[in-house]
Protein backbone atom coordinates (compact mmCIF):
# COMPACT_ATOMS: atom_id res chain seq x y z
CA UNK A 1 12.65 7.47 -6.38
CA UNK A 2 13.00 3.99 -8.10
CA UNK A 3 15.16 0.86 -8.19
CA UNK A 4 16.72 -0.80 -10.49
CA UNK A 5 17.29 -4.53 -9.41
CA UNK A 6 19.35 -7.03 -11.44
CA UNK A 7 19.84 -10.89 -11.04
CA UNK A 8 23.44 -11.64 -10.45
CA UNK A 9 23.08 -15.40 -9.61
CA UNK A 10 21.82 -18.55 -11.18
CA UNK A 11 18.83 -20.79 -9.74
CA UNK A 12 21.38 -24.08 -8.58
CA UNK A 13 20.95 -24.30 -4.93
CA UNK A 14 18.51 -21.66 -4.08
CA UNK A 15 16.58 -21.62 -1.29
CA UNK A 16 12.83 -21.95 -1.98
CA UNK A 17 11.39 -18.66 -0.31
CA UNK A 18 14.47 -16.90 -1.95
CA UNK A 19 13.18 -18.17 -5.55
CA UNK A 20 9.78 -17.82 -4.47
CA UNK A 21 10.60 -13.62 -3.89
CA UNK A 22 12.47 -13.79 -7.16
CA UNK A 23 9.63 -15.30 -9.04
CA UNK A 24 7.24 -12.59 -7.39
CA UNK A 25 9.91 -10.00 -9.01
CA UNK A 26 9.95 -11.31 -12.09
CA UNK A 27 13.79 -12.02 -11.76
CA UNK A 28 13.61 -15.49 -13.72
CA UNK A 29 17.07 -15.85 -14.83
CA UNK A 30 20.44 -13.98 -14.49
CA UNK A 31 20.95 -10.43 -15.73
CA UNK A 32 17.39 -9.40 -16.08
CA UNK A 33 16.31 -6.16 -14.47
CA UNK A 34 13.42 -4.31 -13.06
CA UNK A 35 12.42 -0.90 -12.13
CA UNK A 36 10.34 -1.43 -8.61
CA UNK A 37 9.21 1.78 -6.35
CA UNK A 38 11.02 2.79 -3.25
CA UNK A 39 8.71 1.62 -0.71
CA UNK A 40 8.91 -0.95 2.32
CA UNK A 41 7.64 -3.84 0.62
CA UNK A 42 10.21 -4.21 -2.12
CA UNK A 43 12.65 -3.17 0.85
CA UNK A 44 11.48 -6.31 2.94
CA UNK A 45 11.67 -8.28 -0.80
CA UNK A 46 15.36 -7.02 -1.70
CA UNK A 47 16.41 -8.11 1.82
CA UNK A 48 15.02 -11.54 0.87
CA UNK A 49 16.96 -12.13 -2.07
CA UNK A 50 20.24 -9.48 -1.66
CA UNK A 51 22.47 -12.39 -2.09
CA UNK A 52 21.79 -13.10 -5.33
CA UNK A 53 21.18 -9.28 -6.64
CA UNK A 54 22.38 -6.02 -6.79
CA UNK A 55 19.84 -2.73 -6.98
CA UNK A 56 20.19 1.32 -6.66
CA UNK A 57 18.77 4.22 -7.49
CA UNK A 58 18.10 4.34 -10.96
CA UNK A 59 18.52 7.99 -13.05
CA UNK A 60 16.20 9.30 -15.30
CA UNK A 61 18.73 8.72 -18.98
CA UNK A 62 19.87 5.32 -17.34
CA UNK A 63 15.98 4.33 -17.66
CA UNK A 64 15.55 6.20 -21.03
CA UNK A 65 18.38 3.89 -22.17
CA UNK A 66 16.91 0.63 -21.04
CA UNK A 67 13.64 1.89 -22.38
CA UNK A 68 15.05 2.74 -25.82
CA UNK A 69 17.44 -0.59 -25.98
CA UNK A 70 16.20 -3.04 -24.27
CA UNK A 71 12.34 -2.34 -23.89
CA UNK A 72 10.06 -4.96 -25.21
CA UNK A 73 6.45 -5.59 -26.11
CA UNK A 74 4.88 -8.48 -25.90
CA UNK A 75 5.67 -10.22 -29.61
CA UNK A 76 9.23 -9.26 -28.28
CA UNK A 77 9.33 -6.21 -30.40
CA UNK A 78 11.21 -2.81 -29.67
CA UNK A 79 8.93 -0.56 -27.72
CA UNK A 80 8.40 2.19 -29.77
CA UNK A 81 6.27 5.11 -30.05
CA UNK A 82 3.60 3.11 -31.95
CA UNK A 83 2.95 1.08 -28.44
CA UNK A 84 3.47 4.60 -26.58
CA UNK A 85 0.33 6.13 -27.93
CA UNK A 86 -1.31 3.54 -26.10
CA UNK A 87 -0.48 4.85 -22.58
CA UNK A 88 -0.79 8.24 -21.37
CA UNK A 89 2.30 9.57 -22.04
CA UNK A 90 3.61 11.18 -24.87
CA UNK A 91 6.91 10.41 -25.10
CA UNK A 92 9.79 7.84 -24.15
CA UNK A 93 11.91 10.39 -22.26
CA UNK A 94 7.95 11.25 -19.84
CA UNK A 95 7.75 7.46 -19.08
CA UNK A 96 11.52 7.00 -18.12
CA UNK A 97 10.88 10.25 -16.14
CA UNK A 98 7.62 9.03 -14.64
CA UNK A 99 9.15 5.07 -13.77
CA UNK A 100 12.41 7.34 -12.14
CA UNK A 101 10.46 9.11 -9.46
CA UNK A 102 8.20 6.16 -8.93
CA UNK A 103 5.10 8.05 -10.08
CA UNK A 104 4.62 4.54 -12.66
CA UNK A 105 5.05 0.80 -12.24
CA UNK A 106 6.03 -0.64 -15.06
CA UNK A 107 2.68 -3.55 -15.26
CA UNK A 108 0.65 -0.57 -15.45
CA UNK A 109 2.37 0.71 -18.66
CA UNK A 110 0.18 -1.21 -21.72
CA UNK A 111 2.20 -3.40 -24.45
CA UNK A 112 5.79 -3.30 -22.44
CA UNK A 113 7.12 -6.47 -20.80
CA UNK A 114 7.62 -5.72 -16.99
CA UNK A 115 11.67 -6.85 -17.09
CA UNK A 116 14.35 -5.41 -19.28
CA UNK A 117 16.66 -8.26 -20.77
CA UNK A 118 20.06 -7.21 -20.20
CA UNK A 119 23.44 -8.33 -21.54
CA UNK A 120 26.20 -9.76 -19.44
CA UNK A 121 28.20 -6.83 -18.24
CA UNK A 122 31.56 -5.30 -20.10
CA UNK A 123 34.77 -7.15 -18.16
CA UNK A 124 32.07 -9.01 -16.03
CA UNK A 125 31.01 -8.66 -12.59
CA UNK A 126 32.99 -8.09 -9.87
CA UNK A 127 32.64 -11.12 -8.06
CA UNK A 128 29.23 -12.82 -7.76
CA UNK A 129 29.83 -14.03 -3.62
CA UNK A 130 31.00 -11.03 -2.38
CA UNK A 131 28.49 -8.05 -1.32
CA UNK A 132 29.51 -4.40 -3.31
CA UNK A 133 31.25 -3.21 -0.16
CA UNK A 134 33.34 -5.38 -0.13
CA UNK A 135 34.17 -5.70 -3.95
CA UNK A 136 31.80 -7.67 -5.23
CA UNK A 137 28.90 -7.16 -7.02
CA UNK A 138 25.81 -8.47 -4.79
CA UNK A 139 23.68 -6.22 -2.70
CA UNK A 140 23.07 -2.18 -2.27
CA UNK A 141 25.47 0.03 -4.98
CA UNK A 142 23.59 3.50 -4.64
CA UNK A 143 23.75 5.93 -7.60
CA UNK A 144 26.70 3.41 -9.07
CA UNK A 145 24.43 0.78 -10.24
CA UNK A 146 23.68 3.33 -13.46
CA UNK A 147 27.09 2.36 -14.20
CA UNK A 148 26.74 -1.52 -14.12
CA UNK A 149 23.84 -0.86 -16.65
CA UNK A 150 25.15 1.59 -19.18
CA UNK A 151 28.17 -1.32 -18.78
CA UNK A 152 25.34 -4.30 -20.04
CA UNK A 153 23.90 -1.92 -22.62
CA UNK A 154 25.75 -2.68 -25.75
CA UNK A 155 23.62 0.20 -27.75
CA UNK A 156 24.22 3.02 -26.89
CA UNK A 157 26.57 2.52 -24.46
């Protein structure tokens, strides 16, 4: 399985190992997004910074649709099957399978940007100091975080 972590929070007042794990993540600014593995080094990372994010398990047409919309290559072009002959796989909807069950990281894919762009979500975020449990939108969301992104996808949404 994968994550999908996005930035909730600005940089004003942020603790320096906190924007030191962000920086690491590639979480520069708000609502950008990775895909990261499901292993106990991002865990240690996400516990780091879960006051200013919000990540979950990331489905396979939830990543297809980031790929598709929001995918970039390095001139900050589309990614499109031009740059996908350039990896191993033959099609968009492999890779979003492969980056769902972990199987790829997302540096090791040639010509696409390791973050995904996002827009700010449809009626907003929830509340940006409160943790998801307790009706915000900061920290652990599960399987409902596919949500949140089809909600900043303004594609295909």
């Amino acid at each position: 399985m994968s994550w999908v972590i996005v930035r909730v929070r600005g940089a004003i007042n942020v603790k320096p190992k906190i924007k030191e794990t962000m920086k690491i993540m590639r979480l520069n600014r708000v609502n950008h997004c990775v895909i990261v593995p499901e292993n106990d080094v991002y865990k240690g990372m996400l516990n780091i910074i879960k006051d200013y994010v919000t990540w979950g398990e990331v489905d396979a047409d939830t990543t297809l649709l980031m790929l598709e919309s929001s995918g970039k290559t390095s001139g900050n072009n589309s990614y499109t099957k031009t740059e996908l002959k350039e990896s191993s796989f033959k099609t968009i909807k492999a890779l979003a399978k492969s980056l769902t069950e972990g199987k790829t990281v997302m540096r090791d894919v040639p010509a696409l940007k390791p973050l995904f762009r996002l827009h700010p979500p449809r009626k907003g975020y929830e509340g940006i100091k409160r943790s998801f449990k307790e009706g915000g939108a900061l920290g652990y969301r599960g399987d409902k975080i596919n949500l949140l992104i089809r909600r900043m996808q303004y594609a295909k949404a």
